[in-house]
Protein backbone atom coordinates (compact mmCIF):
# COMPACT_ATOMS: atom_id res chain seq x y z
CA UNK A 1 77.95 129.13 153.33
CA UNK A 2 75.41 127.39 151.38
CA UNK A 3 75.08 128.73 147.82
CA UNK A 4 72.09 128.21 145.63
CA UNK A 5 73.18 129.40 141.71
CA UNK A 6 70.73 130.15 138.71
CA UNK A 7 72.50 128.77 135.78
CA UNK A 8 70.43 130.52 133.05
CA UNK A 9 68.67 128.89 130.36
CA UNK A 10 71.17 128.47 127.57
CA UNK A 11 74.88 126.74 128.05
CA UNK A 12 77.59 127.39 130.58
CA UNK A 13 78.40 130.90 129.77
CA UNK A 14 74.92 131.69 130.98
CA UNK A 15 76.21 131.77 134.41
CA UNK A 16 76.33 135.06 136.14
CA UNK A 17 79.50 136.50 137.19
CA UNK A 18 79.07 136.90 140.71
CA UNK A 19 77.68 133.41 140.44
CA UNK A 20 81.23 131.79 138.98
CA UNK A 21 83.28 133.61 141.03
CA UNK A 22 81.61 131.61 143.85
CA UNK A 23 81.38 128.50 142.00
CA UNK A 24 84.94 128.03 141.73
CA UNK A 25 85.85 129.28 145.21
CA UNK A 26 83.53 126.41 146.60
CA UNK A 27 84.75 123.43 148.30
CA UNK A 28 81.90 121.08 146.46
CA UNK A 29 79.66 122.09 143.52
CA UNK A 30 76.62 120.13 143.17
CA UNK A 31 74.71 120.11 140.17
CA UNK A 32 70.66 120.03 140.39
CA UNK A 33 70.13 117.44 137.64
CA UNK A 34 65.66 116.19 137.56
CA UNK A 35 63.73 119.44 137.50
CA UNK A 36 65.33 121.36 134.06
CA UNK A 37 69.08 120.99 131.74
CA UNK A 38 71.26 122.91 129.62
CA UNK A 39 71.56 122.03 126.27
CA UNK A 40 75.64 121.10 127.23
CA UNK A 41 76.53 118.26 129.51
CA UNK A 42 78.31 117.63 132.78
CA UNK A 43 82.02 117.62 130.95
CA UNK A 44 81.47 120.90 129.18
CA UNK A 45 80.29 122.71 132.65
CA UNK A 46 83.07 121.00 134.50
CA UNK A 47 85.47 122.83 131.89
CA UNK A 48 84.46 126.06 131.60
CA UNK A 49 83.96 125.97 135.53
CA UNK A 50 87.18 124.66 136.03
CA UNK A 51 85.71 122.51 139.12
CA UNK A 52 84.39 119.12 139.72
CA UNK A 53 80.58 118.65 139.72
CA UNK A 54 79.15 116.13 141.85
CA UNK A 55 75.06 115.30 139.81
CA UNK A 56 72.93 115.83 142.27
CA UNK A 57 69.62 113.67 141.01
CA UNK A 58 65.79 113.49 142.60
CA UNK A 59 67.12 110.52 144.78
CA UNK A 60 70.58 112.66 146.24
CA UNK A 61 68.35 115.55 146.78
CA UNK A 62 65.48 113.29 148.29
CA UNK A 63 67.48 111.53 150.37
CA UNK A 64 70.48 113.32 151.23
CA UNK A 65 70.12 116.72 151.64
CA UNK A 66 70.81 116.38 154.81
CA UNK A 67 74.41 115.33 154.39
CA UNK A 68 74.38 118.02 151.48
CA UNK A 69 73.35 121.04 154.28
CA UNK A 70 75.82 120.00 156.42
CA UNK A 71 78.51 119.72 154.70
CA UNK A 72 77.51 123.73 154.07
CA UNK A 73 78.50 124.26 157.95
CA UNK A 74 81.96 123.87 157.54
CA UNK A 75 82.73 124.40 154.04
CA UNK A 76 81.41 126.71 151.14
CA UNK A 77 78.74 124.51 148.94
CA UNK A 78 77.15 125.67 145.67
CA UNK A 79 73.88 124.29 144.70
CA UNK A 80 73.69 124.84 140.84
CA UNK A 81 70.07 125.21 139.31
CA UNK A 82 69.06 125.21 135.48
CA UNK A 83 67.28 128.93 135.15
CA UNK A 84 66.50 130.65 138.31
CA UNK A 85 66.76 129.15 142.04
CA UNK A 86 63.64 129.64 142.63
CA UNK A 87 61.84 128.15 139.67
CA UNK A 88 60.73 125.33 141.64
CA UNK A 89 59.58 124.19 145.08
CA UNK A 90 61.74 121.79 146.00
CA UNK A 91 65.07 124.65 146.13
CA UNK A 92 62.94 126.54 147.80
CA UNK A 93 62.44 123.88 150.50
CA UNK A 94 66.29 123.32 150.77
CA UNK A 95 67.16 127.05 151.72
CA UNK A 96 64.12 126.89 154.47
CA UNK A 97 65.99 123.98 155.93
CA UNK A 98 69.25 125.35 155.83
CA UNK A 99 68.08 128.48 157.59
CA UNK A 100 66.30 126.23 160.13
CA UNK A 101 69.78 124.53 160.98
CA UNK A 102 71.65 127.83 161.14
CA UNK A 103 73.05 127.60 158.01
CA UNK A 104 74.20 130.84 156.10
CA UNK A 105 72.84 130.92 152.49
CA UNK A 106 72.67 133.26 149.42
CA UNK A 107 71.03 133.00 146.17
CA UNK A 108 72.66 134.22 142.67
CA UNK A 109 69.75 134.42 140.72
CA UNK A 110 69.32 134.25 136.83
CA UNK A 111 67.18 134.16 133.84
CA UNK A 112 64.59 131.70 134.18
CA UNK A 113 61.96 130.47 131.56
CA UNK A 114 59.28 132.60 133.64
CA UNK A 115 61.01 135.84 131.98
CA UNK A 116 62.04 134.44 129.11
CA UNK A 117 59.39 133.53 127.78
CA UNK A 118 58.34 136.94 126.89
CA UNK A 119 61.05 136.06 123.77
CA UNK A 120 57.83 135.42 121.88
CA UNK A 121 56.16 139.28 122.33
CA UNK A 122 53.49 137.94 124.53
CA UNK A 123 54.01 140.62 127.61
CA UNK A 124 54.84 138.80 130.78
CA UNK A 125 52.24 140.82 133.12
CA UNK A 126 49.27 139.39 130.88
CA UNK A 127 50.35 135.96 132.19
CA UNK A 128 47.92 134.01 134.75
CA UNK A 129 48.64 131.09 136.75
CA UNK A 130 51.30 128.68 134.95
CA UNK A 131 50.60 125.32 134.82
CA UNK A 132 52.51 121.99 134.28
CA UNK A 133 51.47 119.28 132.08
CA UNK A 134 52.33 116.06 132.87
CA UNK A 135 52.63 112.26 130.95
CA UNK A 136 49.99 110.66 130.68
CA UNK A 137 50.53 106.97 131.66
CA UNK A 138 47.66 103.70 130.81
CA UNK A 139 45.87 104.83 134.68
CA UNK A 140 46.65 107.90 134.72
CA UNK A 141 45.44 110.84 133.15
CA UNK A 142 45.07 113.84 135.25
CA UNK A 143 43.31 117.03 133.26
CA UNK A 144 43.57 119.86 135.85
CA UNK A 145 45.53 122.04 134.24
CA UNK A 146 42.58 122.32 131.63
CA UNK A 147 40.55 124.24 134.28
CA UNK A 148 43.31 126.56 135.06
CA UNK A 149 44.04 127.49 131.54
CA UNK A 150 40.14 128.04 130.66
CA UNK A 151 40.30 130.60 134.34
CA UNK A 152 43.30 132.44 132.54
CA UNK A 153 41.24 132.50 129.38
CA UNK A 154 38.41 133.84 131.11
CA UNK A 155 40.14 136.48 133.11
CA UNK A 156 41.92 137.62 129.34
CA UNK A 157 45.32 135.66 130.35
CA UNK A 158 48.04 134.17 128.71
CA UNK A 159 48.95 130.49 130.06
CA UNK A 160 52.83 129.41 130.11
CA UNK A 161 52.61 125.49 130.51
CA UNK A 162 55.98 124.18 131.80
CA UNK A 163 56.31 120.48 130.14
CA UNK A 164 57.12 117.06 131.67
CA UNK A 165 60.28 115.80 132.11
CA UNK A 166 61.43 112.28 133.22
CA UNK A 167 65.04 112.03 134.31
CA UNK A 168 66.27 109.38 136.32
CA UNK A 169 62.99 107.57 136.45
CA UNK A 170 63.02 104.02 138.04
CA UNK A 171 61.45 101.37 136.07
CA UNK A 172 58.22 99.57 137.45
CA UNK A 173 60.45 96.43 137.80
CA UNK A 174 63.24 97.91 139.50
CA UNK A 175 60.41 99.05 142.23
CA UNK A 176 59.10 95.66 142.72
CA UNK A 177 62.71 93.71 142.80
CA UNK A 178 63.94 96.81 144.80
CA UNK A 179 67.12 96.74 142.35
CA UNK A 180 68.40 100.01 140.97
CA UNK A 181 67.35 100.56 137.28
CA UNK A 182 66.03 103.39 135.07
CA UNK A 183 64.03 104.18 132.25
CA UNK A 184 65.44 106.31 129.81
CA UNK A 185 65.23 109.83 130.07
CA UNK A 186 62.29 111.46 128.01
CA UNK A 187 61.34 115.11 127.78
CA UNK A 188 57.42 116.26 126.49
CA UNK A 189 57.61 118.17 123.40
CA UNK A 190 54.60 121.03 122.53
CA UNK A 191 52.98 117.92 119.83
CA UNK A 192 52.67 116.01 122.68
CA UNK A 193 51.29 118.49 125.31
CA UNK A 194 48.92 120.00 122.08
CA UNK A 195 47.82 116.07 121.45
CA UNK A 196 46.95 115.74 125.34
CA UNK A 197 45.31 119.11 125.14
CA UNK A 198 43.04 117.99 122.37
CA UNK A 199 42.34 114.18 123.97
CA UNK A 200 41.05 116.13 127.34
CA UNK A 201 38.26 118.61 124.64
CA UNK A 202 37.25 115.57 123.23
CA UNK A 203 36.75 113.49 126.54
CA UNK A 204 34.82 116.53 127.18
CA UNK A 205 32.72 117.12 124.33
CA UNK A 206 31.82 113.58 124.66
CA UNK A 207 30.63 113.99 128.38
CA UNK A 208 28.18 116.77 126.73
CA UNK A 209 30.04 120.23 127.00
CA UNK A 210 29.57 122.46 125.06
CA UNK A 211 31.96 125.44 125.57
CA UNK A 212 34.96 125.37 125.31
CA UNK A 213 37.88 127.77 127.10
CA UNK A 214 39.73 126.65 123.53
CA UNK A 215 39.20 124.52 120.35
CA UNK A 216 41.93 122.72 117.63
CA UNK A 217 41.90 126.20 116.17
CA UNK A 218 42.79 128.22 118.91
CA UNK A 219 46.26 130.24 118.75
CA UNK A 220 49.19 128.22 120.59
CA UNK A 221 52.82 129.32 121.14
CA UNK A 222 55.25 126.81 121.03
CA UNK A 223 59.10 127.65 122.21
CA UNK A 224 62.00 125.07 122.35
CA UNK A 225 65.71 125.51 123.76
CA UNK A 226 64.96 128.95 124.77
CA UNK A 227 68.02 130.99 125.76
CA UNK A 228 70.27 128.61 123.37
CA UNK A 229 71.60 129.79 119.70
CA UNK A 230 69.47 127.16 118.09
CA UNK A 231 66.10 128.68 119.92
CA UNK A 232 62.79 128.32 118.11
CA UNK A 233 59.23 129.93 118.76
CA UNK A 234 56.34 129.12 116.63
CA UNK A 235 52.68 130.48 116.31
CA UNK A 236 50.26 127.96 114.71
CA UNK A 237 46.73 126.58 115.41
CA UNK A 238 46.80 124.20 118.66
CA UNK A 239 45.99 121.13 115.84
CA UNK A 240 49.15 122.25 113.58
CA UNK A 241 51.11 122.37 116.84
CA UNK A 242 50.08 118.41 117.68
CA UNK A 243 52.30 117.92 114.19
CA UNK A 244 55.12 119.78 114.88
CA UNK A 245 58.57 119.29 115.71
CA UNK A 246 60.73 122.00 117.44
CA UNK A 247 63.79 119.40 117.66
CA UNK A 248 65.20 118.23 120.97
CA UNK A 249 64.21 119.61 124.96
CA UNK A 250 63.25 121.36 126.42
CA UNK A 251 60.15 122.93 125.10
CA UNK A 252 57.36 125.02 126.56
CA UNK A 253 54.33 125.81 125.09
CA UNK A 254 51.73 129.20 125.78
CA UNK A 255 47.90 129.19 125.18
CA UNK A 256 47.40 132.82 124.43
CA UNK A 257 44.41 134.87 126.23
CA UNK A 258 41.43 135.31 123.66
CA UNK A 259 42.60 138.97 122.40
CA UNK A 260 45.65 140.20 121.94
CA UNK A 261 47.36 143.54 122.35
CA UNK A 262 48.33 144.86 118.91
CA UNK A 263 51.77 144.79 119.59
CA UNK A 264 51.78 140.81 120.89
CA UNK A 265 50.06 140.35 117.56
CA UNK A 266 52.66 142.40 115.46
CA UNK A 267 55.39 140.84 117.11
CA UNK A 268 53.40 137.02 117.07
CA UNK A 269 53.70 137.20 113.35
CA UNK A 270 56.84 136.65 112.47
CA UNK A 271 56.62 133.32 114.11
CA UNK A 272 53.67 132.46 112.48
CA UNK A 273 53.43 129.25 110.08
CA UNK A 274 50.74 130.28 108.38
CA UNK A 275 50.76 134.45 108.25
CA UNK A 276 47.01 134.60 106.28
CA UNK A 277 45.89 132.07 109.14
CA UNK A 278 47.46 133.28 111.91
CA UNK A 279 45.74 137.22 110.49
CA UNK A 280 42.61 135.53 110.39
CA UNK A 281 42.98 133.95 114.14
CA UNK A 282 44.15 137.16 115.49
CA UNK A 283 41.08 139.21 114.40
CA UNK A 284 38.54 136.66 115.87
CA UNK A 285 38.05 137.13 119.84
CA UNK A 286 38.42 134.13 120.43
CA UNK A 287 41.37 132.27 118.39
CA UNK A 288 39.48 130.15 115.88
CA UNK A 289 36.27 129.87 118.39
């Protein structure tokens, strides 16, 4: 059997118990290691799981998968994932090919940052498409997701925007001298995606638009570690945000539809920065517009 496990959000007790109950009957445990992470480390999973974990990075997964699956014909594998199996494209590709080669599978799921970001009182059904920002690099620096947040916007939606992560990267070098070495891992806060946010208005405003689906004083969410004890959720102006720090990964951060229902707003306050601003925001349609 091939077994794909949502970890939760938070540490290693987050697990499900139908989903440890399998891990530790498995004959390997693999540990899905590029696309999210806990906020403990291989050693403290291993513990509490009382099994080996083999990392399984983009390049294992990549690459060999296909040793990965068949292993799964013969012996019981568990695919651990950070949140919910399903969270991202790439597990859902793995269970299609398993399938394909006759391979039983079942998914434990779990908590995933989809649901859990309703932790900040913005309800989950107002939500529109979710979109990822990504790192900008010196010739790159792709603004899609601006479109996608100003079509929640105008269709009264909230936008969840899932943050970069770099884990395992190879270095430019290492590409060209085909030798095996990586740049350190790096994880987008919500000042960085705000500060990208703001670059793409102003790259606009300079090509001559002039509306905007949101300004530097529009309403933005900002969550970090969510699911952990140390979790943290704040409500500021999108400028504020570009000078705040919510500590270490991973962080999220929501651009809220232009009104809100009185009980997102009641329930928005108390992580406001500013309360008198955040009043003032609130009552305007369109967050500071």
């Amino acid at each position: 059997m091939f077994y794909v496990i949502g970890l939760g959000l938070g540490d290693a007790k987050d697990v499900t118990v139908k989903g440890l109950e399998i891990i530790r009957k498995c004959d390997r445990v693999y540990l899905e290691a590029y696309t999210s992470i806990l906020t403990v480390g291989q050693d403290v999973l291993e513990k509490f799981y009382g099994r080996p974990i083999i990392v399984a990075d983009r390049e294992l997964v990549e690459s060999g998968a296909e040793n990965i699956l068949a292993e799964s014909e013969t012996q019981d594998v568990a695919f651990l994932v950070v949140g919910d199996p399903f969270g991202a494209t790439t597990h859902t590709d793995l269970v299609l090919r398993a399938r394909e080669k006759g391979i039983k599978v079942q998914v434990i799921h779990n908590a995933s940052i989809l649901n859990a970001v309703g932790s900040c009182g913005l309800q989950l059904y107002s939500y529109g498409e979710i979109v990822s920002i990504p790192y900008w690099t010196e010739n790159w620096e792709p603004d899609s997701f601006y479109d996608k947040i100003a079509a929640n916007r105008e269709r009264g939606l909230h936008t969840l925007c899932l943050l970069d992560i770099k884990v395992k990267e190879p270095t430019l070098e290492s590409i060209l001298k085909r030798k095996k070495e990586y740049m350190p891992p790096k994880f987008m806060s919500t000042s960085e995606a705000a500060d990208q946010l703001l670059k793409i208005i102003d790259k606009k405003f300079e090509a001559g638009q002039k509306d905007f689906a949101f300004t530097a004083d529009s309403l933005a969410v900002g969550l970090a570690r969510v699911g952990a004890d140390d979790q943290r959720i704040i409500a500021c102006s999108l400028r504020e945000m570009t000078k705040t720090d919510l500590g270490p990964p991973l962080h999220c951060l929501v651009i809220p539809s232009r009104s809100l229902h009185p009980l997102e707003t009641d329930y928005l306050l108390q992580y406001a920065t500013d309360k008198e601003k955040f009043q003032e925001m609130t009552k305007q349609k369109g967050h500071g517009q």
